[in-house]
PDB file of N, CA and C in Angstrom:
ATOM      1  N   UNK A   1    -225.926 -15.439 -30.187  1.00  0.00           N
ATOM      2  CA  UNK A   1    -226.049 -16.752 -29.580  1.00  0.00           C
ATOM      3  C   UNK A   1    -227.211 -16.743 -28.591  1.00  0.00           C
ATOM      4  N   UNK A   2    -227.912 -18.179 -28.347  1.00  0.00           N
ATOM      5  CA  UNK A   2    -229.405 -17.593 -28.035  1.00  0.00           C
ATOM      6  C   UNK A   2    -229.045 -18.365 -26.133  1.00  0.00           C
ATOM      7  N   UNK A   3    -229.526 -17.194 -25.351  1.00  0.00           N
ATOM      8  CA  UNK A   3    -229.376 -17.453 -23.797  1.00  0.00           C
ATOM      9  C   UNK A   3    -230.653 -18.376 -23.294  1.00  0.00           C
ATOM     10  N   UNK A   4    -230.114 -19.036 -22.436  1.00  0.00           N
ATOM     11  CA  UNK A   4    -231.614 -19.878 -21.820  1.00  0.00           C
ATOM     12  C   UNK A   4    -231.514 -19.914 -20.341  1.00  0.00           C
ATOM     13  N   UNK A   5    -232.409 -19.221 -20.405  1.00  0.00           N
ATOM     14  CA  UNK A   5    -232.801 -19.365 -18.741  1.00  0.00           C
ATOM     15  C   UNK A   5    -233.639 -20.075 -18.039  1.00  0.00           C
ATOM     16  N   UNK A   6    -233.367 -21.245 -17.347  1.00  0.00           N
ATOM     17  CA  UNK A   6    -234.658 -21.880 -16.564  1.00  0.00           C
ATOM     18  C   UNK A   6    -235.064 -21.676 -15.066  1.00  0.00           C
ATOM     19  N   UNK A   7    -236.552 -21.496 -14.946  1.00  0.00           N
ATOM     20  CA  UNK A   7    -236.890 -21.543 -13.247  1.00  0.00           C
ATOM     21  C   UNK A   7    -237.750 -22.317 -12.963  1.00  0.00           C
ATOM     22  N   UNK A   8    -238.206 -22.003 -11.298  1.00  0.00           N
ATOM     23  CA  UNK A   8    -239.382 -22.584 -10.995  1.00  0.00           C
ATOM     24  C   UNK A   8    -238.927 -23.644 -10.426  1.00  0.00           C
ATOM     25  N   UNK A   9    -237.759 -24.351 -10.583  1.00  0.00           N
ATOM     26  CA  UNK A   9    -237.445 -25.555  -9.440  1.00  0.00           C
ATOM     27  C   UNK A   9    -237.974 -24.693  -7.827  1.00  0.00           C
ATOM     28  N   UNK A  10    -237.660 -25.884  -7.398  1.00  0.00           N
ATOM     29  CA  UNK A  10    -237.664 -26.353  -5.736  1.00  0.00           C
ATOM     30  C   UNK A  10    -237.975 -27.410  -5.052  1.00  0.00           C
ATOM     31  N   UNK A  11    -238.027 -27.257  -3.631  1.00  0.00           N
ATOM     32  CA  UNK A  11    -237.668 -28.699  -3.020  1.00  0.00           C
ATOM     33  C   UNK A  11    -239.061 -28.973  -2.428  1.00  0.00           C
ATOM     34  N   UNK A  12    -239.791 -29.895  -2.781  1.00  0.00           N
ATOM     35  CA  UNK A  12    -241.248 -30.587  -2.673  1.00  0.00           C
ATOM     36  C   UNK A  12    -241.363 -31.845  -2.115  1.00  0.00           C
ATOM     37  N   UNK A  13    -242.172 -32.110  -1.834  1.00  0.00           N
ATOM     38  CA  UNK A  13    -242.520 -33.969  -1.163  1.00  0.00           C
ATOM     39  C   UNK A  13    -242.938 -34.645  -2.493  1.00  0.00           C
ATOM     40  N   UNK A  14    -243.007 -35.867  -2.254  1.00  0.00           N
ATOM     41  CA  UNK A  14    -243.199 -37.048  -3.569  1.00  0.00           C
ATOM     42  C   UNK A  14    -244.984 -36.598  -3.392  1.00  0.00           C
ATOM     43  N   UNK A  15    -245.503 -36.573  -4.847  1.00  0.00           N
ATOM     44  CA  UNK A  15    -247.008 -36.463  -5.044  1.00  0.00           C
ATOM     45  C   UNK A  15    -247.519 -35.045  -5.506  1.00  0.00           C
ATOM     46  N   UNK A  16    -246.348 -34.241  -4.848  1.00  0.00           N
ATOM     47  CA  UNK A  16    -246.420 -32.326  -5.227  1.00  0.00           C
ATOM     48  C   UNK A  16    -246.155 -32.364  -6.704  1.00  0.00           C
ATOM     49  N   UNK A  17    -246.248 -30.910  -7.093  1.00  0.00           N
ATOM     50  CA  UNK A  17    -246.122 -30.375  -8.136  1.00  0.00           C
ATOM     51  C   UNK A  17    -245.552 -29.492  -8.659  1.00  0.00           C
ATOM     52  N   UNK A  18    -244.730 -29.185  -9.776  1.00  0.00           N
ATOM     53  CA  UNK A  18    -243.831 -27.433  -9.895  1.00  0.00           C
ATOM     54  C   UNK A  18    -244.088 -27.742 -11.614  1.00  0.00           C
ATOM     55  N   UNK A  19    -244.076 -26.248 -11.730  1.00  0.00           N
ATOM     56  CA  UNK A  19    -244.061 -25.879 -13.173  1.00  0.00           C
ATOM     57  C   UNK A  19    -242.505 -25.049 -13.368  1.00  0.00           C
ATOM     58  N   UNK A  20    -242.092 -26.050 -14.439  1.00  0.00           N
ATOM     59  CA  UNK A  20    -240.839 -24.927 -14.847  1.00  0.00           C
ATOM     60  C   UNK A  20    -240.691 -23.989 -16.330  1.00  0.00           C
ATOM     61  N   UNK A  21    -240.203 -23.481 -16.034  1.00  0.00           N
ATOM     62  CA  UNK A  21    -239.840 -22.342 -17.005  1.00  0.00           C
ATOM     63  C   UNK A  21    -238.793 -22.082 -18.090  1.00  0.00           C
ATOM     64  N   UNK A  22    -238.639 -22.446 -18.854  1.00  0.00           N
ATOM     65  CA  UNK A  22    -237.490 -21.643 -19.949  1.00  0.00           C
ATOM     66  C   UNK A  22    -237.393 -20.761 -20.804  1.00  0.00           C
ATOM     67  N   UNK A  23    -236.826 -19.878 -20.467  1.00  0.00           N
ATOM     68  CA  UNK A  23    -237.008 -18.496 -21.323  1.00  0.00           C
ATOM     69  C   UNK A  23    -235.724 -18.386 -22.305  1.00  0.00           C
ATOM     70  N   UNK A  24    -235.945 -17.721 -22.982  1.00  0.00           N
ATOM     71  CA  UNK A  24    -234.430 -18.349 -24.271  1.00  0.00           C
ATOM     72  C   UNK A  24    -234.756 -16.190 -24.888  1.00  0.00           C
ATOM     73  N   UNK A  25    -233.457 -16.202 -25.178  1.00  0.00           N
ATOM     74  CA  UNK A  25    -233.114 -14.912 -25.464  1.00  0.00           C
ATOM     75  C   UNK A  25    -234.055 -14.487 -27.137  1.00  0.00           C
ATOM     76  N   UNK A  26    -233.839 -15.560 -27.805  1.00  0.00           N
ATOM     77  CA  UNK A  26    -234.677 -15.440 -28.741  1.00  0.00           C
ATOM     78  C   UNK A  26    -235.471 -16.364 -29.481  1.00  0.00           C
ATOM     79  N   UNK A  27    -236.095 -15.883 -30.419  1.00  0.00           N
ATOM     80  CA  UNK A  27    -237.168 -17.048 -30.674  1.00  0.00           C
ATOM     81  C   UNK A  27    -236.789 -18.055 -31.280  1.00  0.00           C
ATOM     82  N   UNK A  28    -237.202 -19.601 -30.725  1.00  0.00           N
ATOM     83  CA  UNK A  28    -236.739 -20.864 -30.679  1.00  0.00           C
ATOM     84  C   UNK A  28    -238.142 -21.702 -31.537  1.00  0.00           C
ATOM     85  N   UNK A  29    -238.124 -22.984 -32.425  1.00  0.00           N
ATOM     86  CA  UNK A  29    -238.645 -23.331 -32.655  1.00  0.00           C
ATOM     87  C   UNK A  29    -238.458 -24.705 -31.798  1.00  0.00           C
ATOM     88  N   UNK A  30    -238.087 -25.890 -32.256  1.00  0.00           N
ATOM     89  CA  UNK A  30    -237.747 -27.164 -31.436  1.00  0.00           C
ATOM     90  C   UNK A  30    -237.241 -26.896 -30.388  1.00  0.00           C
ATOM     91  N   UNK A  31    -237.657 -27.492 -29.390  1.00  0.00           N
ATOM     92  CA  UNK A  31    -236.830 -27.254 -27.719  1.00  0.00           C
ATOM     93  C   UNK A  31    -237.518 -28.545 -27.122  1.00  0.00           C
ATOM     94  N   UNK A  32    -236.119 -29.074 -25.863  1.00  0.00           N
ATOM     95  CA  UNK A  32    -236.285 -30.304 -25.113  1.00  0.00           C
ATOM     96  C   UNK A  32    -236.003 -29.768 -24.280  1.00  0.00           C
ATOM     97  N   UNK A  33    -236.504 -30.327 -22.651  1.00  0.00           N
ATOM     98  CA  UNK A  33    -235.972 -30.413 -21.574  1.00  0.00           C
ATOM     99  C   UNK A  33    -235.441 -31.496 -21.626  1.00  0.00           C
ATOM    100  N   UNK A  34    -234.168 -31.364 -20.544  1.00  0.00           N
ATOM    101  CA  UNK A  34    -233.125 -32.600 -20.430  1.00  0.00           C
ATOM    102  C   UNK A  34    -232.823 -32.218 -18.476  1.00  0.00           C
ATOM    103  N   UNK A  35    -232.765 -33.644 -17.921  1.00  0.00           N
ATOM    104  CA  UNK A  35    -232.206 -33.558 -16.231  1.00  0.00           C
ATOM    105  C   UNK A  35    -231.022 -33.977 -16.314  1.00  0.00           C
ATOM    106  N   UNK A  36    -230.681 -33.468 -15.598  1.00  0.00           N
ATOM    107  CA  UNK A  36    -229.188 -34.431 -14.882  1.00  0.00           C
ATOM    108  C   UNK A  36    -229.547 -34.845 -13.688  1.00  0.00           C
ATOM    109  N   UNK A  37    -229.330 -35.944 -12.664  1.00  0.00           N
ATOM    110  CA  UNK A  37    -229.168 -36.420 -11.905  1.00  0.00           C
ATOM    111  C   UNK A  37    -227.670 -36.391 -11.434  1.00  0.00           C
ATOM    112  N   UNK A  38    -227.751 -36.336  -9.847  1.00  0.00           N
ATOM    113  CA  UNK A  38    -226.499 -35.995  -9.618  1.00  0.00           C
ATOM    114  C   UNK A  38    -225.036 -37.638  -9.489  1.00  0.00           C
ATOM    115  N   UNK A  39    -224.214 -36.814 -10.407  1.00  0.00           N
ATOM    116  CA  UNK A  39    -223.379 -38.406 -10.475  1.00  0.00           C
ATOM    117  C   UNK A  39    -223.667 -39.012 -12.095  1.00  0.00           C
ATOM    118  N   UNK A  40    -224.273 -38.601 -12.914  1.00  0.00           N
ATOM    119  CA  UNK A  40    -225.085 -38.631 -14.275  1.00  0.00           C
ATOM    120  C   UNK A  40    -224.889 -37.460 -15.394  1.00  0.00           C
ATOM    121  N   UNK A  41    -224.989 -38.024 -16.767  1.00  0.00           N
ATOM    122  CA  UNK A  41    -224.955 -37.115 -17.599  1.00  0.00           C
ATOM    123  C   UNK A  41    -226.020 -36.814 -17.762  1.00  0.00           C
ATOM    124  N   UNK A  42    -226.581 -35.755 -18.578  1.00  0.00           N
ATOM    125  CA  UNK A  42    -228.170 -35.207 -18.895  1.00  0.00           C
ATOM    126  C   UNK A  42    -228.603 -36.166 -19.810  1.00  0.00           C
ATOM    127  N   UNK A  43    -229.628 -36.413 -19.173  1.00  0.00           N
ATOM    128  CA  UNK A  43    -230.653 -36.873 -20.107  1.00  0.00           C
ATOM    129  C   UNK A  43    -232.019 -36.354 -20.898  1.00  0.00           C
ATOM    130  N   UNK A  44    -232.241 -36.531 -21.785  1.00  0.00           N
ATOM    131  CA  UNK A  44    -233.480 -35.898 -22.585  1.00  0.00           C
ATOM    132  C   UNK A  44    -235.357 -36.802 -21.635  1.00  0.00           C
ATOM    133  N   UNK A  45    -235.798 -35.401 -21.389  1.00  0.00           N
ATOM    134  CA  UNK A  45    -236.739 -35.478 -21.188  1.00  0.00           C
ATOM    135  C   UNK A  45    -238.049 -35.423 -21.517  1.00  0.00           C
ATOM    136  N   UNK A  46    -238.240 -34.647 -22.213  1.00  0.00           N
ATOM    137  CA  UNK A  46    -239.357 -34.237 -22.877  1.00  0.00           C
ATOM    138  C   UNK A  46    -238.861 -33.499 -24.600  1.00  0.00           C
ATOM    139  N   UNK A  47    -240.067 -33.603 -25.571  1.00  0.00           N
ATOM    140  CA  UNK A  47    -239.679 -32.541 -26.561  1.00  0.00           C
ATOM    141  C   UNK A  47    -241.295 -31.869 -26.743  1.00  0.00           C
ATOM    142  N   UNK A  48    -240.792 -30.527 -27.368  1.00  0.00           N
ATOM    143  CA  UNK A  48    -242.042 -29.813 -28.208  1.00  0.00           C
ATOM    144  C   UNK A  48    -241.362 -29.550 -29.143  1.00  0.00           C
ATOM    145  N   UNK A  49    -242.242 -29.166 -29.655  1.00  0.00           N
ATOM    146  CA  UNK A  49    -241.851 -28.720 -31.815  1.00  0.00           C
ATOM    147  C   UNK A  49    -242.408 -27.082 -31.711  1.00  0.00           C
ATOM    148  N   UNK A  50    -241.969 -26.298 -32.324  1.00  0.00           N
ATOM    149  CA  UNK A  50    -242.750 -25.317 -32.714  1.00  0.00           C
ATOM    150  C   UNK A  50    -244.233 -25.051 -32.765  1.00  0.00           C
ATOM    151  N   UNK A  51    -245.124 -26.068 -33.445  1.00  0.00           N
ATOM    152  CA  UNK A  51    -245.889 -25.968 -33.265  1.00  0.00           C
ATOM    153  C   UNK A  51    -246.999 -26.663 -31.914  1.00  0.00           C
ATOM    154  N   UNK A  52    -246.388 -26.970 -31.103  1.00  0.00           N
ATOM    155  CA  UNK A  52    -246.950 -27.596 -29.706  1.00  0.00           C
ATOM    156  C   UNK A  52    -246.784 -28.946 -29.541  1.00  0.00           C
ATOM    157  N   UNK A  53    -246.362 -29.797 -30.493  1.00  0.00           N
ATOM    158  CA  UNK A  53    -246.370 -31.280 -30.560  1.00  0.00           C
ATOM    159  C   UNK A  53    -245.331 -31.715 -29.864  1.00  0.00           C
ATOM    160  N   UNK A  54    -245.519 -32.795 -28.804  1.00  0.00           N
ATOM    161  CA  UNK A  54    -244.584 -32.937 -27.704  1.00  0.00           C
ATOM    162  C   UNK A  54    -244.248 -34.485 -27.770  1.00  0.00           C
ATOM    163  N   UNK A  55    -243.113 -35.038 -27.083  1.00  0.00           N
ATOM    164  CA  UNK A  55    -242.599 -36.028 -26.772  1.00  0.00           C
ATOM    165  C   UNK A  55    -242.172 -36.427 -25.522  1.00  0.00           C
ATOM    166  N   UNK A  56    -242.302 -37.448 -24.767  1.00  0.00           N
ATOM    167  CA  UNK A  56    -241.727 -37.896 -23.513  1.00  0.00           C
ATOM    168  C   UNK A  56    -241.037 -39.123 -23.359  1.00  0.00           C
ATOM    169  N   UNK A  57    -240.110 -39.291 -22.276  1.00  0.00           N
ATOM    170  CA  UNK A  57    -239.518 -40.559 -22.128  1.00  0.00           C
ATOM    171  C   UNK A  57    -240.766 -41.280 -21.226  1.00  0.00           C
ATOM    172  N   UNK A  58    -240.499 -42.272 -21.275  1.00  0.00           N
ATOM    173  CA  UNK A  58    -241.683 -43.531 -20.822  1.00  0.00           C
ATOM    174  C   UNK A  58    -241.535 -43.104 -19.463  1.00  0.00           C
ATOM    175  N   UNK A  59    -240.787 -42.444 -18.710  1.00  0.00           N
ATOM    176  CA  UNK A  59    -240.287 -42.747 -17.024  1.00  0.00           C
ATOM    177  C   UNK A  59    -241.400 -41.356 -16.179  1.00  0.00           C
ATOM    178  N   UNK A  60    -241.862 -40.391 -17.813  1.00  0.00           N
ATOM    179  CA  UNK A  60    -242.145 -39.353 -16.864  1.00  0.00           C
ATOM    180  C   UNK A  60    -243.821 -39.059 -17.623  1.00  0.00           C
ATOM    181  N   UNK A  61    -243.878 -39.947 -18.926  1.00  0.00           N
ATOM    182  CA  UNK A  61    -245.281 -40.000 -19.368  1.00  0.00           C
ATOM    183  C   UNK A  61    -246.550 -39.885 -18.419  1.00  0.00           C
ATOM    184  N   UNK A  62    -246.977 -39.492 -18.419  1.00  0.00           N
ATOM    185  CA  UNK A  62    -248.893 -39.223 -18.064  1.00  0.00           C
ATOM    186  C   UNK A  62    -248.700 -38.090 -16.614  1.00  0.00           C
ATOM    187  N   UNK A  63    -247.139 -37.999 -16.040  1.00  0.00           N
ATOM    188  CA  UNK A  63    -246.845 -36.724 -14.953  1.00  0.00           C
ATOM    189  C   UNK A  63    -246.325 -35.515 -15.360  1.00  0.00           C
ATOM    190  N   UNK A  64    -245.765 -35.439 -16.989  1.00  0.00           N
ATOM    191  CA  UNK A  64    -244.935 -34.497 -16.908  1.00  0.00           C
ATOM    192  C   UNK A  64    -245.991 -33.669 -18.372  1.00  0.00           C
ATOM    193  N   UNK A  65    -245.800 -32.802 -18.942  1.00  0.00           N
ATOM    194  CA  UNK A  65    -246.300 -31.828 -19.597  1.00  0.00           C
ATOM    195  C   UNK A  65    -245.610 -30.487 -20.511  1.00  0.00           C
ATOM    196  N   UNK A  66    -245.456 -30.660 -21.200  1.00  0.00           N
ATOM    197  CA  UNK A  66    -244.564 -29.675 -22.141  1.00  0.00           C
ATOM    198  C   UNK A  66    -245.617 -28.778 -22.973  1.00  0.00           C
ATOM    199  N   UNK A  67    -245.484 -27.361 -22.494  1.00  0.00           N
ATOM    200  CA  UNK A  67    -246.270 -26.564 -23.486  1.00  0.00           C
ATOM    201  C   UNK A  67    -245.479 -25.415 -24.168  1.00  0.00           C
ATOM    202  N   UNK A  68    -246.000 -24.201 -24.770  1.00  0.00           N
ATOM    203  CA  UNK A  68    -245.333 -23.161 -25.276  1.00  0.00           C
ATOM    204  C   UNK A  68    -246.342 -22.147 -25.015  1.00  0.00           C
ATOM    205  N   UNK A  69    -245.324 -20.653 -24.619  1.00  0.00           N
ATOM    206  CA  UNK A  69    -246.635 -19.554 -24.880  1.00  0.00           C
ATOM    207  C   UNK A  69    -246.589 -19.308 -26.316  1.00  0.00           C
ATOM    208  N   UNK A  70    -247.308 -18.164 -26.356  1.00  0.00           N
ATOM    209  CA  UNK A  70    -247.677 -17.548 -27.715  1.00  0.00           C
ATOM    210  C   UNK A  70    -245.954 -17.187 -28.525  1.00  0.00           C
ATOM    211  N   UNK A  71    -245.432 -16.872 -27.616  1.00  0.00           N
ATOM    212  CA  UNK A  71    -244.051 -16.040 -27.690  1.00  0.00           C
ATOM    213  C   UNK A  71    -243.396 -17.325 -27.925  1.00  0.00           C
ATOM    214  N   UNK A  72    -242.533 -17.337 -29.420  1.00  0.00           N
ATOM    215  CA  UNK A  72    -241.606 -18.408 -29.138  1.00  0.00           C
ATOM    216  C   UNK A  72    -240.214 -18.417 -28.322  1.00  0.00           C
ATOM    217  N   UNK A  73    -240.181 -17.857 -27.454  1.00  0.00           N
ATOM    218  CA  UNK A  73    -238.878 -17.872 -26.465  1.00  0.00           C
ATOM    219  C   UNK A  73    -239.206 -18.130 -25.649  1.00  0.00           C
ATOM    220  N   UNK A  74    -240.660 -19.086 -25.291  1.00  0.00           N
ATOM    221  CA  UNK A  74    -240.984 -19.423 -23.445  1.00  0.00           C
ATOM    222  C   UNK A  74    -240.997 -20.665 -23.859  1.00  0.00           C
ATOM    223  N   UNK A  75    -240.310 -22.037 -23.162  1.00  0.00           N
ATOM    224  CA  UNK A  75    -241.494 -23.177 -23.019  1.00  0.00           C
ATOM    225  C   UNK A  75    -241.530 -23.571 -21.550  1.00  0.00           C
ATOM    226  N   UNK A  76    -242.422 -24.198 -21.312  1.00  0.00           N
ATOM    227  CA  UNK A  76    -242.618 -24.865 -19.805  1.00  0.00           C
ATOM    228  C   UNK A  76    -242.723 -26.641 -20.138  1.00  0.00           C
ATOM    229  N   UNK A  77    -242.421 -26.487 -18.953  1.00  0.00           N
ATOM    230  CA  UNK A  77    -242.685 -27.714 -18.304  1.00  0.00           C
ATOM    231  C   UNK A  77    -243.308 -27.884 -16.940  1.00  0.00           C
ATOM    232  N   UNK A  78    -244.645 -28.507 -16.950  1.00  0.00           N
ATOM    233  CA  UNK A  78    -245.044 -29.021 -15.624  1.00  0.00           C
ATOM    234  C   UNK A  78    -245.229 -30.303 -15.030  1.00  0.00           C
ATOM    235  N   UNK A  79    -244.750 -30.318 -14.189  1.00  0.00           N
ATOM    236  CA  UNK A  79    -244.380 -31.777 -13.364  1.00  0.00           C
ATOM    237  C   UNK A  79    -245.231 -32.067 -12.249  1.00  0.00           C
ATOM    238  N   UNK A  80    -245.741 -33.100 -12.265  1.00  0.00           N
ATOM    239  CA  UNK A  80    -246.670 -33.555 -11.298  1.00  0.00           C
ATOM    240  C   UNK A  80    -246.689 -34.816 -10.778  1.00  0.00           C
ATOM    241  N   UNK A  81    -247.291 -35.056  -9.439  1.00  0.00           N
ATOM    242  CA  UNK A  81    -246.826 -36.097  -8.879  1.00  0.00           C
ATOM    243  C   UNK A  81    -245.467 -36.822  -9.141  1.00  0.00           C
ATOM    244  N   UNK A  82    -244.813 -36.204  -8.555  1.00  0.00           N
ATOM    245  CA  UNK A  82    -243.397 -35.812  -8.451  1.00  0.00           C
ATOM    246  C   UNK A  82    -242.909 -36.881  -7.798  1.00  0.00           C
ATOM    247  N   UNK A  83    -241.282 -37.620  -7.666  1.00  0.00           N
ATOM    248  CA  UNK A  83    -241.441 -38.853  -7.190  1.00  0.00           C
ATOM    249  C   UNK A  83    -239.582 -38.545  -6.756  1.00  0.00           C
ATOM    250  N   UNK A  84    -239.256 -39.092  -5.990  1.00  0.00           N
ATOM    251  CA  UNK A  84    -237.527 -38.789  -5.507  1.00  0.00           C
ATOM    252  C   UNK A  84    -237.031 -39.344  -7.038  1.00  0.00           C
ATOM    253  N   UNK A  85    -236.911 -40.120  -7.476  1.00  0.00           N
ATOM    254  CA  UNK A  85    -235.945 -39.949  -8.656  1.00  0.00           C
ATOM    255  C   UNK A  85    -236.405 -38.715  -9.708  1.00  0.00           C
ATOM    256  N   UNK A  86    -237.413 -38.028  -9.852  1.00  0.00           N
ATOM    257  CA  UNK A  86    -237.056 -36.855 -10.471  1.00  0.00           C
ATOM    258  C   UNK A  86    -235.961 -35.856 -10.303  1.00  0.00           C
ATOM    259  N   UNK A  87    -235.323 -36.221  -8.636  1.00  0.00           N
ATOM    260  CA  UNK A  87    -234.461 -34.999  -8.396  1.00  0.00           C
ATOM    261  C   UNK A  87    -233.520 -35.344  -9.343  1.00  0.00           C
ATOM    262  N   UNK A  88    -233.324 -33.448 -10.075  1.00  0.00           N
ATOM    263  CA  UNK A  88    -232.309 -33.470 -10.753  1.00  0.00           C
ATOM    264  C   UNK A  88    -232.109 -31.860 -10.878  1.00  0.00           C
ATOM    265  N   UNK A  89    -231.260 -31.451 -11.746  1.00  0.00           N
ATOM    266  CA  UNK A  89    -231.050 -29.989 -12.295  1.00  0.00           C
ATOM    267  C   UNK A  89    -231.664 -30.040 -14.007  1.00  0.00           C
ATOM    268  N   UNK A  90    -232.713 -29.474 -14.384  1.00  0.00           N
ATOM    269  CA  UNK A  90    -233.368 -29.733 -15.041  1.00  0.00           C
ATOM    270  C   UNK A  90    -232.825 -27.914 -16.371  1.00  0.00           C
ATOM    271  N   UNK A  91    -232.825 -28.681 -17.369  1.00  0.00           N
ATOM    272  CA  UNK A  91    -232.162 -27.690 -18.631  1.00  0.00           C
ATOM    273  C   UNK A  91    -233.456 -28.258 -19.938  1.00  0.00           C
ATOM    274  N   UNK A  92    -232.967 -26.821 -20.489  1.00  0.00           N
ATOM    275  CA  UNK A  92    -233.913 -26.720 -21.972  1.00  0.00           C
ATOM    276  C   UNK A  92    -232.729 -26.385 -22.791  1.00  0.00           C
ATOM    277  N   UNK A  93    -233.082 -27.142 -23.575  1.00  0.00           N
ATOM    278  CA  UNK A  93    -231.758 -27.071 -25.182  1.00  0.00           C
ATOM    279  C   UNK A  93    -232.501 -26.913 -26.240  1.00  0.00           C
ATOM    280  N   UNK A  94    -232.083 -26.667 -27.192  1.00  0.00           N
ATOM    281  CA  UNK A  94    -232.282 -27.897 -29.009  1.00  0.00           C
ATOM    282  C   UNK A  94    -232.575 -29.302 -28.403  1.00  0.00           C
ATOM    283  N   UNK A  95    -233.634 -29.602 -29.181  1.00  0.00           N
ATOM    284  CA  UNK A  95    -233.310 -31.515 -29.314  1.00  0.00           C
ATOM    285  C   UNK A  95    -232.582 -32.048 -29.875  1.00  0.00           C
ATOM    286  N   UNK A  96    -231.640 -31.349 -30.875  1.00  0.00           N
ATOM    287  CA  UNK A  96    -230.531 -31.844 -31.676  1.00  0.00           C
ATOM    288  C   UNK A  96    -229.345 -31.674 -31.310  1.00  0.00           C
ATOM    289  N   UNK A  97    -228.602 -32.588 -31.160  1.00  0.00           N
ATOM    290  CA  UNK A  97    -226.970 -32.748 -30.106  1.00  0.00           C
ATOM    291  C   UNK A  97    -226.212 -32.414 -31.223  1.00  0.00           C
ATOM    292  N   UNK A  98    -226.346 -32.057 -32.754  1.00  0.00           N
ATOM    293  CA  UNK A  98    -225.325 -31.699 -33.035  1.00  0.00           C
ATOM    294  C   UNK A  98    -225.913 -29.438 -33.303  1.00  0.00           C
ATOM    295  N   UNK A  99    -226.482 -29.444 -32.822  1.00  0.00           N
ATOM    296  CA  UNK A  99    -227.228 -28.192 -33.081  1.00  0.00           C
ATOM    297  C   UNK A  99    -227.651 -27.389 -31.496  1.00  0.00           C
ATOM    298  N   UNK A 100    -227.052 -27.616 -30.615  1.00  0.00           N
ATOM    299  CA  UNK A 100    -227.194 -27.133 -29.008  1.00  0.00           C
ATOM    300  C   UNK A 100    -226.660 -25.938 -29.394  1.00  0.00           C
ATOM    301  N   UNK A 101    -227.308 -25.179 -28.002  1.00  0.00           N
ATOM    302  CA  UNK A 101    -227.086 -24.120 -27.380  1.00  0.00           C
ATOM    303  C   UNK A 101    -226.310 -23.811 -26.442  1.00  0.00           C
ATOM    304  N   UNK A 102    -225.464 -23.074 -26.155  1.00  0.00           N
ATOM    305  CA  UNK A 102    -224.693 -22.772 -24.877  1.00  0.00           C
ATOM    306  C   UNK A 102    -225.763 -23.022 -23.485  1.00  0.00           C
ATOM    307  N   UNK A 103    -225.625 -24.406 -22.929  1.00  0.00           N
ATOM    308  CA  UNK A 103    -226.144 -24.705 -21.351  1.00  0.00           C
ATOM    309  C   UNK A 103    -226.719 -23.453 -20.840  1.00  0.00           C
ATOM    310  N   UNK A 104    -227.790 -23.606 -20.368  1.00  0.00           N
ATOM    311  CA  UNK A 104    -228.092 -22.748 -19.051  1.00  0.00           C
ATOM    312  C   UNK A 104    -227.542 -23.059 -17.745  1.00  0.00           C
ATOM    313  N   UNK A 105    -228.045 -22.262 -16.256  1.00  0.00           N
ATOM    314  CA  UNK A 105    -227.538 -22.880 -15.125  1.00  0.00           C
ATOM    315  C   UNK A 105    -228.775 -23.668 -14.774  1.00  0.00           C
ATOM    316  N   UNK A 106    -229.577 -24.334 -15.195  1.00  0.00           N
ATOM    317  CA  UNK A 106    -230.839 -24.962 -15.220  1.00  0.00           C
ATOM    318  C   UNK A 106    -231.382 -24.552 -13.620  1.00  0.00           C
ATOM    319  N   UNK A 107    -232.009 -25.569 -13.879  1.00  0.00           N
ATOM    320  CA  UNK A 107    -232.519 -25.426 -12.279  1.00  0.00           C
ATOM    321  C   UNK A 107    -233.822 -26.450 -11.148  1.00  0.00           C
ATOM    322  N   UNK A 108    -232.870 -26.333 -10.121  1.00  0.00           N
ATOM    323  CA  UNK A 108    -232.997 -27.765  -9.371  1.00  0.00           C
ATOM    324  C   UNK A 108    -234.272 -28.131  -8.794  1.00  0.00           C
ATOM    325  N   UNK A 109    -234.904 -29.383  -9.034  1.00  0.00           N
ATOM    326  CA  UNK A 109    -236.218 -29.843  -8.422  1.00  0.00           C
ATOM    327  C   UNK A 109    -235.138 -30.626  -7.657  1.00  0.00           C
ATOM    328  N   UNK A 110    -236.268 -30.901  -6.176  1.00  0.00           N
ATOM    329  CA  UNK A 110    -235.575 -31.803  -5.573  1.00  0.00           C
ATOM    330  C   UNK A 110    -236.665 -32.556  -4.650  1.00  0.00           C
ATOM    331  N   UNK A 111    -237.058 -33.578  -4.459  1.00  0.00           N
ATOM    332  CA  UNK A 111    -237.961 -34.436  -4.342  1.00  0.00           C
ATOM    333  C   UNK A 111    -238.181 -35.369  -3.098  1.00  0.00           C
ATOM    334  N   UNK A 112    -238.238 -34.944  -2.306  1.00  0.00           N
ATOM    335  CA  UNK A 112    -237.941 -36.130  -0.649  1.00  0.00           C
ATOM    336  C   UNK A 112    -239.055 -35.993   0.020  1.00  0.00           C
ATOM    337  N   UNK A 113    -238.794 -37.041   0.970  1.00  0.00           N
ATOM    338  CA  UNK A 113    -239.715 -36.978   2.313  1.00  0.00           C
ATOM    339  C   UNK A 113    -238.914 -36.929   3.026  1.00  0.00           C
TER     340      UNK A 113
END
């Protein structure tokens, strides 16, 4: 069963920037980030495909960034100009809800002045 680990949260001002991390036990082709907001179910955030081709929700288009290393068990995400409703606890899955992975403990951006 494949483990996912995410980092790289922390707590920033609106306009900053963090790159996050997901590392997955083994090699993954399709992968999404998804947030939760607190009080909220997860929502899908971003996708990549195997081969680098990415997707975003309209809320985080032209700030947010989904890449892959060489290694298929890394993807990132980098977030920029960062805004208080980004705070959330931020997870990498499957993009497919009937095809998930056992949750990570994701991990928290948090966004204030």
């Amino acid at each position: 069963q494949v483990q996912l680990v995410e980092s790289g949260g922390g707590s920033v001002q609106p306009g900053e920037s963090l790159r996050l991390t997901c590392a997955a036990s083994g090699s993954i082709n399709d992968m999404a980030w998804y947030r939760r907001v607190t009080g909220k179910m997860r929502s899908l955030v971003a996708t990549i495909s195997g081969i680098g081709r990415t997707t975003y929700i309209d809320s985080v288009k032209g700030r947010v960034t989904a890449s892959r290393a060489n290694a298929m068990n890394t993807v990132y995400l980098q977030l920029d100009d960062l805004k208080p409703e980004d705070t959330a606890v931020y997870y990498c899955n499957a993009p497919y809800v009937r095809h998930l992975w056992n949750w990570g403990k994701g991990t928290q951006v948090t966004v204030s002045s």
